[in-house]
Protein backbone atom coordinates (compact mmCIF):
# COMPACT_ATOMS: atom_id res chain seq x y z
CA UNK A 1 12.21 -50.07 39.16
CA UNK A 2 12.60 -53.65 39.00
CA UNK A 3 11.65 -53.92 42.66
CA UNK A 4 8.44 -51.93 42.10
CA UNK A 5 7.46 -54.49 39.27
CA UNK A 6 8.53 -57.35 40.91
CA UNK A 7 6.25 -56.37 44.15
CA UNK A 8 3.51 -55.72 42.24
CA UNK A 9 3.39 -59.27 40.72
CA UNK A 10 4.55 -59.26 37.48
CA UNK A 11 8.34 -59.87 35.94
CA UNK A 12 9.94 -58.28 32.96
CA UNK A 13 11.06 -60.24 29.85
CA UNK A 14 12.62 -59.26 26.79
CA UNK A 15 11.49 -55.94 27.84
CA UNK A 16 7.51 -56.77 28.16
CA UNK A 17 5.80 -56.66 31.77
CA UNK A 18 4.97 -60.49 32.46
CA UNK A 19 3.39 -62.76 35.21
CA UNK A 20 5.69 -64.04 37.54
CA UNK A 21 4.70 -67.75 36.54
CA UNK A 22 5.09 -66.74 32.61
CA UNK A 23 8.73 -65.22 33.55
CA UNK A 24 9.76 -68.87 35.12
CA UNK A 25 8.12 -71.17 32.47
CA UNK A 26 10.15 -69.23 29.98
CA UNK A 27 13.05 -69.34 31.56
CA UNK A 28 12.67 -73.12 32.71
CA UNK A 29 12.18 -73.08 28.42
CA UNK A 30 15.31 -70.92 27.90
CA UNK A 31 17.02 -73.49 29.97
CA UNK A 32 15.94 -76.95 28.22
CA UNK A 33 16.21 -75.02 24.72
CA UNK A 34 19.71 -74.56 25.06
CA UNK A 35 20.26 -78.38 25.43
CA UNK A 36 18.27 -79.27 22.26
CA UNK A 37 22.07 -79.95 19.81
CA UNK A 38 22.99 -82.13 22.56
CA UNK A 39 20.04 -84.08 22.89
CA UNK A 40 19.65 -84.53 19.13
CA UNK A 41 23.17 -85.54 18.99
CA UNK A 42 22.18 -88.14 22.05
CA UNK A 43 19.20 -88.99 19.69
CA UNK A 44 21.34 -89.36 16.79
CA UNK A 45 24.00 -91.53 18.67
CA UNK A 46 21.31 -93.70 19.84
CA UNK A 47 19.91 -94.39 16.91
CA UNK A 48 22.90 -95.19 14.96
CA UNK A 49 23.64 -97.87 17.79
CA UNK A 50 20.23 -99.32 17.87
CA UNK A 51 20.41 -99.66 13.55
CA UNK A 52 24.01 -101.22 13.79
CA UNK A 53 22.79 -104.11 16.29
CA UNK A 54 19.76 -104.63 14.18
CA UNK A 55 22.31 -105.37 11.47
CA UNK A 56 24.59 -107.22 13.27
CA UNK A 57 21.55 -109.77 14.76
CA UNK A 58 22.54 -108.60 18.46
CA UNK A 59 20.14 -110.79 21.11
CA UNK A 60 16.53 -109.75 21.38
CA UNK A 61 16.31 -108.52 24.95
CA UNK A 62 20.24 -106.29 23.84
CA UNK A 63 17.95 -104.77 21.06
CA UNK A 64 15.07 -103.94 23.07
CA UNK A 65 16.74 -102.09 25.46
CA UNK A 66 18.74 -100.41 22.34
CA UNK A 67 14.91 -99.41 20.77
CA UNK A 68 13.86 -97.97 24.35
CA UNK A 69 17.21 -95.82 24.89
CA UNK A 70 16.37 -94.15 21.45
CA UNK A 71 12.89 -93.73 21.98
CA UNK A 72 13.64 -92.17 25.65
CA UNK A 73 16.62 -89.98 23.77
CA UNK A 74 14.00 -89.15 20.84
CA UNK A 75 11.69 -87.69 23.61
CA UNK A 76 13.91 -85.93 25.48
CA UNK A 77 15.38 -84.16 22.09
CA UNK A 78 11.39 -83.72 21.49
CA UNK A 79 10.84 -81.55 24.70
CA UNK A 80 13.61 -79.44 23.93
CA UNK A 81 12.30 -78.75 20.57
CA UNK A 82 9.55 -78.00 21.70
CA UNK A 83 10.90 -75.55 24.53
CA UNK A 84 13.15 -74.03 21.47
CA UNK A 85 9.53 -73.28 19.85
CA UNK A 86 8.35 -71.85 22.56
CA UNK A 87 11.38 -69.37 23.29
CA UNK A 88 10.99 -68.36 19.31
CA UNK A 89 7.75 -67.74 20.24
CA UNK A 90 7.68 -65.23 23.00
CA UNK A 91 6.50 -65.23 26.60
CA UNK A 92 3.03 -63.80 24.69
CA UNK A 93 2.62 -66.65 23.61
CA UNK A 94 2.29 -68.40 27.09
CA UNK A 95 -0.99 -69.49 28.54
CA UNK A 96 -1.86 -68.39 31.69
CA UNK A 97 -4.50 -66.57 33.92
CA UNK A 98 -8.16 -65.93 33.40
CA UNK A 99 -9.76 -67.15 30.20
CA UNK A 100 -9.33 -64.07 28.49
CA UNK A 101 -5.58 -64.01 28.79
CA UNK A 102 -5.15 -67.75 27.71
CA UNK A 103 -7.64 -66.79 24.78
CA UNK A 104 -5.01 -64.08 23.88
CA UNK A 105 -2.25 -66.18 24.58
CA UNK A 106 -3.54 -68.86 22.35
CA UNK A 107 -4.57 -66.31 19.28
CA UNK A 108 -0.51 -64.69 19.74
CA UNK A 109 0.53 -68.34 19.48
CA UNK A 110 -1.25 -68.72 16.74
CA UNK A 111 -0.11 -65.33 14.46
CA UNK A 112 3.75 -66.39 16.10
CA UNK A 113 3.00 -69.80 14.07
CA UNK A 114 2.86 -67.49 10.62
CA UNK A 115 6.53 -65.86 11.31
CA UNK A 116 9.40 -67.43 9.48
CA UNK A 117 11.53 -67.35 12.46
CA UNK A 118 9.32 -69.73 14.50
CA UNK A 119 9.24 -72.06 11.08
CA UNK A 120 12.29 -73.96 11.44
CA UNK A 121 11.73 -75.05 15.22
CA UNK A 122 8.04 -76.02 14.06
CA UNK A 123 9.60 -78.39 11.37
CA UNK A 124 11.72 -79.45 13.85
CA UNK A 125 8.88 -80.38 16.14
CA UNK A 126 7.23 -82.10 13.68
CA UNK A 127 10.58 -83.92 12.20
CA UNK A 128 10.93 -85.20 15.81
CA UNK A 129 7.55 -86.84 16.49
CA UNK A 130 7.07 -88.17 13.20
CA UNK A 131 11.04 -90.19 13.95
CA UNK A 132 9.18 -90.98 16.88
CA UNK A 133 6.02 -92.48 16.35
CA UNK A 134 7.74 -94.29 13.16
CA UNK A 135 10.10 -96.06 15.50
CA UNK A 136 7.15 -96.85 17.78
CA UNK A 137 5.77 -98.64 14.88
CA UNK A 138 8.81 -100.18 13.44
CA UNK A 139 10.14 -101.34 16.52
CA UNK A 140 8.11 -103.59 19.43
CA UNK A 141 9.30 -102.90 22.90
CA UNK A 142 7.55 -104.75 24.34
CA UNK A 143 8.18 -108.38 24.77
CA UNK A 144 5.16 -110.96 23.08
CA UNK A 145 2.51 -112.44 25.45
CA UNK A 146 2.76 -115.92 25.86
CA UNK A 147 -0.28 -118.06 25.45
């Protein structure tokens, strides 16, 4: 049976019949989710370096490469967040096709949004670019223009 569906263009998962392209991008999600503890523990490593040689006055250029390996571990802990929220959401959930499947894609996303399972990995989200644009902020990477 799988054959049949697979040669007629469409892929099962978690039981529903699915495009072939929504069957990879949530696996390619399934994949990245299950790296999101490691990456915030990356994150969290990084940061706690980049605060200690604030407080220990490390050299400029040793601090600004200490801000940009937290911002680069923030991000990559972001996109896994974000592929975590998309897994809790459900392959329903991705856009794809004509406009009226990525309407109903988008309106699924939205109702998934409401669920309290999805909640946590939305806060998470959230949590994740907020610690990211405040370092952004806080912290100038890049070095001052000399006049």
């Amino acid at each position: 049976m799988a054959e049949s569906i697979e040669r007629r263009g469409a892929a099962m998962v978690l039981g529903r019949k699915v495009s072939p392209e929504v069957a990879e991008r949530h696996a390619a999600d399934k994949e990245l989710a299950a790296e999101l503890r490691d990456r915030l523990t990356a994150a969290q490593d990084a940061e706690r370096e980049f605060h200690a040689a604030q407080v220990e006055s490390r050299p400029l250029d040793e601090l600004r490469r200490l801000a940009v390996a937290y911002d680069g571990a923030l991000y990559a802990a972001l996109l896994a967040a974000e592929a975590a929220q998309r897994v809790a959401m459900g392959p329903k959930t991705y856009e794809h096709g004509d406009a009226e499947q990525r309407r109903a894609a988008q309106i699924a996303a939205r109702k998934t949004r409401a669920k309290p399972s999805v909640r946590p990995y939305i806060d998470e989200v959230d949590r994740l670019r907020t610690l990211r644009e405040a370092h952004k902020l806080a912290v100038r990477t890049t070095p001052p223009a000399h006049i």
